[in-house]
C-alpha atoms as a PDB file:
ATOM      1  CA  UNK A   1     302.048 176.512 -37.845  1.00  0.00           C
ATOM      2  CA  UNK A   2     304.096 179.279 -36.466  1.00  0.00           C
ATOM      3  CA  UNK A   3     303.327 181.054 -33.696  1.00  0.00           C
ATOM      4  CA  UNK A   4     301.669 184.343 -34.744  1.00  0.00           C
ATOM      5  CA  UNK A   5     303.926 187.483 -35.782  1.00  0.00           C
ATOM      6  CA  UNK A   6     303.316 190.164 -33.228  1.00  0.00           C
ATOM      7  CA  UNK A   7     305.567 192.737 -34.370  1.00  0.00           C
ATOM      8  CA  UNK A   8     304.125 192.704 -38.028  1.00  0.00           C
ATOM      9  CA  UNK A   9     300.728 192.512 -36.195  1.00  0.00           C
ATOM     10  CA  UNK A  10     301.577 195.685 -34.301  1.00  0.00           C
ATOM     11  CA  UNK A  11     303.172 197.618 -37.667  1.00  0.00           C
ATOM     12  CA  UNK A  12     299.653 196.641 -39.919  1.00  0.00           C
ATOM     13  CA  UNK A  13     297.804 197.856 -36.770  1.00  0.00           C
ATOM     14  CA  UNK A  14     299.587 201.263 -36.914  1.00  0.00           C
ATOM     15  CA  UNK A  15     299.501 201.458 -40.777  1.00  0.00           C
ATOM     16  CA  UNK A  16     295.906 201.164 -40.664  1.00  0.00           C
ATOM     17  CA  UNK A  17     295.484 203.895 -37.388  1.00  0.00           C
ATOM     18  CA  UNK A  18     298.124 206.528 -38.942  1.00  0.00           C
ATOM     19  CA  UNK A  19     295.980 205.888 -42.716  1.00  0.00           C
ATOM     20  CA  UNK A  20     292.591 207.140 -41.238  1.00  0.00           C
ATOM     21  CA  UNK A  21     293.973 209.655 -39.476  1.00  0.00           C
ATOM     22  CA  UNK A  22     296.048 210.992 -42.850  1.00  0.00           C
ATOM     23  CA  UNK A  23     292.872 210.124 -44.279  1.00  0.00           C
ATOM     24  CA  UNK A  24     290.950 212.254 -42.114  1.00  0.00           C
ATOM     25  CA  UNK A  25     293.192 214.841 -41.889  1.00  0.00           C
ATOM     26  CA  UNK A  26     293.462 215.329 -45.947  1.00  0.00           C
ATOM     27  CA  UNK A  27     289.673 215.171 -46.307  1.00  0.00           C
ATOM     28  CA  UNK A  28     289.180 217.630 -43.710  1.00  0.00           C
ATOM     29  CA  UNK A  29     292.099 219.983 -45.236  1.00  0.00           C
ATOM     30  CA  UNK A  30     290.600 219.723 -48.643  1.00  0.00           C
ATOM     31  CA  UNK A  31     286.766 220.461 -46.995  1.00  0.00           C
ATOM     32  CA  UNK A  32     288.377 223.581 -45.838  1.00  0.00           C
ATOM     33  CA  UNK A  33     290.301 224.392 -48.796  1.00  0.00           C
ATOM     34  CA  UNK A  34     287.288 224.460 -50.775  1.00  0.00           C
ATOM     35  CA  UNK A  35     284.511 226.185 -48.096  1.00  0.00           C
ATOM     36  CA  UNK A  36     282.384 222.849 -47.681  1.00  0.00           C
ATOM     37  CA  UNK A  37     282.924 223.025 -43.802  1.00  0.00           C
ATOM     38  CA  UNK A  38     281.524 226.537 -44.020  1.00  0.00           C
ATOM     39  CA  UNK A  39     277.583 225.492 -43.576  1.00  0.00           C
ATOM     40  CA  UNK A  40     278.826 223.308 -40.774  1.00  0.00           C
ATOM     41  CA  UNK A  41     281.207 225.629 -39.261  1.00  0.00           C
ATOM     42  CA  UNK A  42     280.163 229.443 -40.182  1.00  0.00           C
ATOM     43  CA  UNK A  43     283.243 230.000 -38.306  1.00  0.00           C
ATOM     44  CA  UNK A  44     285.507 228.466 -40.604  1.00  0.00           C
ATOM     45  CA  UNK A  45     286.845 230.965 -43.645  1.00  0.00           C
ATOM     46  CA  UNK A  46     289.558 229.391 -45.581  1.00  0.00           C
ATOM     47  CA  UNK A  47     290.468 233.663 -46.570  1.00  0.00           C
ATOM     48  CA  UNK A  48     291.229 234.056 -43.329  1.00  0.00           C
ATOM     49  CA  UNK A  49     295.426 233.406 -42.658  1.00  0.00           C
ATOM     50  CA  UNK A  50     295.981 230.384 -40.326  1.00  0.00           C
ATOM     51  CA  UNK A  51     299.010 232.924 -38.572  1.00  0.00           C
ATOM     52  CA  UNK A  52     297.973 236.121 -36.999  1.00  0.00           C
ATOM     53  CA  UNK A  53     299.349 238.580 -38.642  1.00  0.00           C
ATOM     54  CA  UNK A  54     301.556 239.659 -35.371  1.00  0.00           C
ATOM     55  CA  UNK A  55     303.593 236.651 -35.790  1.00  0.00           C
ATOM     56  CA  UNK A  56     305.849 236.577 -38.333  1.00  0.00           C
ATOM     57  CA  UNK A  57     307.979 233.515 -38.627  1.00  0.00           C
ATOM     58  CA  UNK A  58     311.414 233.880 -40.196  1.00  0.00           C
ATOM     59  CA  UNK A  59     311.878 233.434 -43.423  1.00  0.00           C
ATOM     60  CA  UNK A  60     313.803 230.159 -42.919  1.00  0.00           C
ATOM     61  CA  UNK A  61     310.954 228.032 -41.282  1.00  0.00           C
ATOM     62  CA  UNK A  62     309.167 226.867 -44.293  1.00  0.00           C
ATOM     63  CA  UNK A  63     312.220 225.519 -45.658  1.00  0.00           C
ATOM     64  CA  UNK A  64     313.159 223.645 -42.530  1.00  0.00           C
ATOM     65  CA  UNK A  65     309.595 222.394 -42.159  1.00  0.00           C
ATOM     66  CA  UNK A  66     310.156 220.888 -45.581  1.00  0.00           C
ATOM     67  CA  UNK A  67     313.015 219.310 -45.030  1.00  0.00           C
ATOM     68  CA  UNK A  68     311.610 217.696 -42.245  1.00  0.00           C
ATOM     69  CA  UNK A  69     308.339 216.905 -44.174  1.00  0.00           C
ATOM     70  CA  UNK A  70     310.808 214.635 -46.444  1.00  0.00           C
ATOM     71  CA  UNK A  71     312.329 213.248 -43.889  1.00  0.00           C
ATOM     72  CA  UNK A  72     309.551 211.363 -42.092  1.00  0.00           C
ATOM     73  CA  UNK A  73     308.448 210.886 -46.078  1.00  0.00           C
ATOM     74  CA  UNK A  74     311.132 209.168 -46.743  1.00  0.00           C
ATOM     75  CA  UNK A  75     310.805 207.036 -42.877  1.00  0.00           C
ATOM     76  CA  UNK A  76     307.638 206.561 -43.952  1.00  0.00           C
ATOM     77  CA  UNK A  77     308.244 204.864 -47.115  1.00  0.00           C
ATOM     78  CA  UNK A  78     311.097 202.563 -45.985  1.00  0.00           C
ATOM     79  CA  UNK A  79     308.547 201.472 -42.748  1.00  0.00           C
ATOM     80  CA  UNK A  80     306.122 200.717 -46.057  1.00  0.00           C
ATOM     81  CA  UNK A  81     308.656 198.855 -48.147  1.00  0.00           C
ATOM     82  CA  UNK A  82     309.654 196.694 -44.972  1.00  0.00           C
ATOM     83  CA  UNK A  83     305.854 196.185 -44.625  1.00  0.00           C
ATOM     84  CA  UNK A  84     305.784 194.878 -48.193  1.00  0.00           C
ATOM     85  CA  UNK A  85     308.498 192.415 -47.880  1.00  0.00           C
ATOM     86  CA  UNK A  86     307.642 188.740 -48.407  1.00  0.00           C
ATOM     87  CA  UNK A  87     308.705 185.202 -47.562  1.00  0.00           C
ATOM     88  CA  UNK A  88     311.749 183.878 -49.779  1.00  0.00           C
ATOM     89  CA  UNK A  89     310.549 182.633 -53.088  1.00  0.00           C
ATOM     90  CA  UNK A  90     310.742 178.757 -53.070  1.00  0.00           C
ATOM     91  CA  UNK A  91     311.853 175.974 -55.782  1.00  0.00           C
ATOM     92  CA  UNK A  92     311.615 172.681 -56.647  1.00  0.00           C
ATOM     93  CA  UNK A  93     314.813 170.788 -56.426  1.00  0.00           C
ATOM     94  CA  UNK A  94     316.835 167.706 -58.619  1.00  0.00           C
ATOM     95  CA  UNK A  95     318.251 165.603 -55.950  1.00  0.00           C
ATOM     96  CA  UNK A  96     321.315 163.198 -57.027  1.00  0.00           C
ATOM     97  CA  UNK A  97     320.333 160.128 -59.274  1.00  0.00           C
ATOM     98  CA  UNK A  98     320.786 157.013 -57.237  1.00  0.00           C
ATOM     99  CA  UNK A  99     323.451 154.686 -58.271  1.00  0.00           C
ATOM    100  CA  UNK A 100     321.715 150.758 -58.750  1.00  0.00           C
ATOM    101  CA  UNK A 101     324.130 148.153 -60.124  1.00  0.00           C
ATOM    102  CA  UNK A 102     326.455 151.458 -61.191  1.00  0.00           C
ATOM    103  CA  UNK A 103     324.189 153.072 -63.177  1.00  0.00           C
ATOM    104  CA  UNK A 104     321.740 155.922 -62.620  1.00  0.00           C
ATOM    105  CA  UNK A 105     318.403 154.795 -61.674  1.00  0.00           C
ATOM    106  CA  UNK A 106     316.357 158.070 -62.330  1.00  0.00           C
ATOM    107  CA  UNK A 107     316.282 161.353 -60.900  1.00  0.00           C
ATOM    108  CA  UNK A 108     313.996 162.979 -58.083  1.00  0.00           C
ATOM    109  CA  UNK A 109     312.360 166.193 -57.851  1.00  0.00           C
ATOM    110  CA  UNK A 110     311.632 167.711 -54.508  1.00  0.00           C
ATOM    111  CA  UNK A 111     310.014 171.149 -53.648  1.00  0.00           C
ATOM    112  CA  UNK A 112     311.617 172.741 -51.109  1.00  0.00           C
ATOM    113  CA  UNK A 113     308.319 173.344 -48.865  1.00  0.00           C
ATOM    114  CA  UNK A 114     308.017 169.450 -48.805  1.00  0.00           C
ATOM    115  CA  UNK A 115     311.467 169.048 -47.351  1.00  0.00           C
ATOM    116  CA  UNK A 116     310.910 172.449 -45.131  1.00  0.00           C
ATOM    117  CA  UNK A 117     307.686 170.419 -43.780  1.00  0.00           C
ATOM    118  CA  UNK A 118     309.951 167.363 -42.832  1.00  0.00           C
ATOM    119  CA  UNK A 119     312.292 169.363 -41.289  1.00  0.00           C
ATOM    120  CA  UNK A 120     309.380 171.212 -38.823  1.00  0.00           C
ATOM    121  CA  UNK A 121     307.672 167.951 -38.073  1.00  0.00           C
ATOM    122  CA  UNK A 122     311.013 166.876 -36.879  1.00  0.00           C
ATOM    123  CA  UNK A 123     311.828 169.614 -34.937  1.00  0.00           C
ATOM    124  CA  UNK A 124     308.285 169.366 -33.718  1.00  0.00           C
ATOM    125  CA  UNK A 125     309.192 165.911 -32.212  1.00  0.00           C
ATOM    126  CA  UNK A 126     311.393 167.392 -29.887  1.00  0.00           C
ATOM    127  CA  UNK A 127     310.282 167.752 -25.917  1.00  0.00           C
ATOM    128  CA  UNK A 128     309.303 171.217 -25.362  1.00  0.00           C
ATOM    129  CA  UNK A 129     308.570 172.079 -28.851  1.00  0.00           C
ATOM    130  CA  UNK A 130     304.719 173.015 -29.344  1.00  0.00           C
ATOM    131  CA  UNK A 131     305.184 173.919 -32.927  1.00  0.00           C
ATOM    132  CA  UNK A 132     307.865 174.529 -35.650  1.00  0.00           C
ATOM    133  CA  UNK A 133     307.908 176.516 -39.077  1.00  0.00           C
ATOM    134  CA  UNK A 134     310.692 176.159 -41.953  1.00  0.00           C
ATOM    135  CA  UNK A 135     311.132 177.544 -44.895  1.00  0.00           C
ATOM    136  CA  UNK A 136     314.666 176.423 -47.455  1.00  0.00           C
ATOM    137  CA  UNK A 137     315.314 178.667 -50.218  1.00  0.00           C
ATOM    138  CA  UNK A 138     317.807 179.136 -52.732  1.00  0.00           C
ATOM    139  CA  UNK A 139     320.054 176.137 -54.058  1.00  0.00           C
ATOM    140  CA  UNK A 140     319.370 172.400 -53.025  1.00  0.00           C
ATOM    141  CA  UNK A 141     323.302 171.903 -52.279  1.00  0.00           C
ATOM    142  CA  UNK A 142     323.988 174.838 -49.993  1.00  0.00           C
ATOM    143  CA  UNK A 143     320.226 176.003 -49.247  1.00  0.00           C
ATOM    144  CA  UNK A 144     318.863 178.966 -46.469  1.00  0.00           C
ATOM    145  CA  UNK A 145     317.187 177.499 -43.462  1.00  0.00           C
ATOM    146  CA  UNK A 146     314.435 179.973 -42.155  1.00  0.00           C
ATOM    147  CA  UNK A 147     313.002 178.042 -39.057  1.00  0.00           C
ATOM    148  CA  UNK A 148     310.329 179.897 -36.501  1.00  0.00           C
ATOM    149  CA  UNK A 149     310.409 177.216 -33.309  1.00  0.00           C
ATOM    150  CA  UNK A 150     307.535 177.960 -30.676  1.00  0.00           C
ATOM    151  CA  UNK A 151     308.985 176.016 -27.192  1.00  0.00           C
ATOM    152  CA  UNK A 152     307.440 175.628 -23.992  1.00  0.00           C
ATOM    153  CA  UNK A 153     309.385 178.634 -21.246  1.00  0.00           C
ATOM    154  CA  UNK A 154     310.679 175.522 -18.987  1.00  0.00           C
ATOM    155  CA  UNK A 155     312.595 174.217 -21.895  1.00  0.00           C
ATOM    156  CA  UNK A 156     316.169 173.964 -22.165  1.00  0.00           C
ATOM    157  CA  UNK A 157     316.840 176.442 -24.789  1.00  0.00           C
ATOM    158  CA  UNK A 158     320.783 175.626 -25.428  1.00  0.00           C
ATOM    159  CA  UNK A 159     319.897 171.789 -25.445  1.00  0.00           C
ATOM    160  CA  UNK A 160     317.423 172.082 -28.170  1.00  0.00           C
ATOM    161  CA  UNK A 161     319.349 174.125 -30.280  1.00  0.00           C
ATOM    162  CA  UNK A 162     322.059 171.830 -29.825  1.00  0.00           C
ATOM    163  CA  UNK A 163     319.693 169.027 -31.040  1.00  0.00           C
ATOM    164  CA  UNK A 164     318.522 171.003 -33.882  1.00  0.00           C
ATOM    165  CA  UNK A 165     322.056 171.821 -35.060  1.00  0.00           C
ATOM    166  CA  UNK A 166     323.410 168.035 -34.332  1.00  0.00           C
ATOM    167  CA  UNK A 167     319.996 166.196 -35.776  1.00  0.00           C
ATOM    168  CA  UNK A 168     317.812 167.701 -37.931  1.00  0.00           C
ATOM    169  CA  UNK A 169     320.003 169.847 -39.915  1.00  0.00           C
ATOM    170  CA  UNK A 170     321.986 167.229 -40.375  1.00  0.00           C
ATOM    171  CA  UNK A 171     319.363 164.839 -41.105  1.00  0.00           C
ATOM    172  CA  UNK A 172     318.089 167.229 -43.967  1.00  0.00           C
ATOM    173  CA  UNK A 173     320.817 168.029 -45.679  1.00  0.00           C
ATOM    174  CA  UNK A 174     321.693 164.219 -45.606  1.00  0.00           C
ATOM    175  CA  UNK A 175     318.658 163.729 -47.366  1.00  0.00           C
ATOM    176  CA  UNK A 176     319.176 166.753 -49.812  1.00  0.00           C
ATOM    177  CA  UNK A 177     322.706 165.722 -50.420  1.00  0.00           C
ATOM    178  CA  UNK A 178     323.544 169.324 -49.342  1.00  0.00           C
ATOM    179  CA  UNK A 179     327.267 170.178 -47.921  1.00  0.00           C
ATOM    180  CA  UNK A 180     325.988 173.109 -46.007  1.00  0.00           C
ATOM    181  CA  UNK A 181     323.869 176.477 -46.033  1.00  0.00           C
ATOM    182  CA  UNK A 182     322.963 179.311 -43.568  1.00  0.00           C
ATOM    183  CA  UNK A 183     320.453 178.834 -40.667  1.00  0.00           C
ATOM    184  CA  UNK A 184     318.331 181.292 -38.904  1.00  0.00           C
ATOM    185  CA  UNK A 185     316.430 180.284 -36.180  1.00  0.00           C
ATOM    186  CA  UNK A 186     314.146 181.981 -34.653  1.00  0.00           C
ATOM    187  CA  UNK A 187     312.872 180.934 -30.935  1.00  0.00           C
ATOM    188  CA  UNK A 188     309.573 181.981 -29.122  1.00  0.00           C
ATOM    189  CA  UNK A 189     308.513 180.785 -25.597  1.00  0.00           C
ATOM    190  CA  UNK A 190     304.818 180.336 -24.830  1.00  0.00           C
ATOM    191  CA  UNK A 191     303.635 178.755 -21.162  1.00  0.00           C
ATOM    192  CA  UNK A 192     303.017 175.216 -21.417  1.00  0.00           C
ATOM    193  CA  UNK A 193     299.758 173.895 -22.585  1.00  0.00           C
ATOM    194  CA  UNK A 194     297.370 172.662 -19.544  1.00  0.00           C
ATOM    195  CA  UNK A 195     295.970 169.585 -19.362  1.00  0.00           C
ATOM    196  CA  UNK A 196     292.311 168.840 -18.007  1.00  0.00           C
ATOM    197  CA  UNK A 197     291.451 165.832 -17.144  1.00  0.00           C
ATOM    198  CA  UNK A 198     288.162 164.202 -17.592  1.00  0.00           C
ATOM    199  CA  UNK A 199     286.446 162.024 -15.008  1.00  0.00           C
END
């Protein structure tokens, strides 16, 4: 398994705070609106003008507070629609027939998340490497690599990319009969895991 997602953690933490206080907010705006808050707080008349009536704001301010209402609307929206964004849709895949006595000898279907599970184990075999995600989408000849690698912080971080880019690529899209494909790799660096020894 990946390592866990601390940015998307941290944006579904503040989604949830900046909700209840909207939340709150609206519910107390609409309490006033309608004089329910008026046996709680006597004090509270929703007649009364939230401006004094000394201070009169020019006539352009409510337009430029709208404008910037839409503003962080429209922020707002894009951070939710970035929120709502989800892994690559996967596929099963055809692989080339294998040629016995120079024929065909059947055809073999392959999900991708089988293969992306091979490739992870194997990039889980490296030294340093605690654990190792993949995901391959798209088309089984040129297909996306998404791979999340979780290494130890004493690793050698050029070395095992090298190793990744000269083995199990490689190795995969021998097996796929792929010529090629885009790669992201993401790396993360946890401490080492200690040891206790029993006895």
């Amino acid at each position: 398994m990946a390592a866990a997602n601390r940015p998307a953690r941290l944006n579904r933490s503040l989604l949830l705070l900046i909700g209840l206080v909207l939340l709150v907010a609206g519910a107390a705006g609409l309490a006033f609106g309608t004089g329910s808050l008026r046996a709680l707080l006597p004090g509270l008349d929703p007649s009364v003008p939230l401006l004094p009536a000394a201070l009169d704001p020019p006539p352009w301010v409510p337009w430029v507070t709208l404008g910037a209402a839409v503003v962080v609307g429209l922020l707002a929206l894009r951070w939710l629609l970035a929120q709502a964004r989800r892994r690559p849709r996967t596929s099963d895949w055809t692989l080339p027939a294998a040629q016995v006595a120079g024929r065909d000898a059947g055809i073999t279907r392959l999900h991708s998340d089988h293969a992306a599970a091979a490739l992870a184990a194997d990039v889980e075999s490296y030294d340093g490497v605690q654990r190792a995600a993949a995901v391959l989408v798209g088309d089984r000849a040129r297909p996306e690599v998404h791979l999340d690698v979780t290494a130890e912080t004493g690793a050698d971080l050029a070395a095992l990319r090298d190793l990744i880019d000269d083995h199990a690529l490689p190795r995969l899209r021998a097996a796929l009969g792929a010529d090629g494909g885009r790669t992201e790799l993401v790396l993360r660096l946890v401490e080492p895991k200690r040891t206790t020894r029993v006895g």
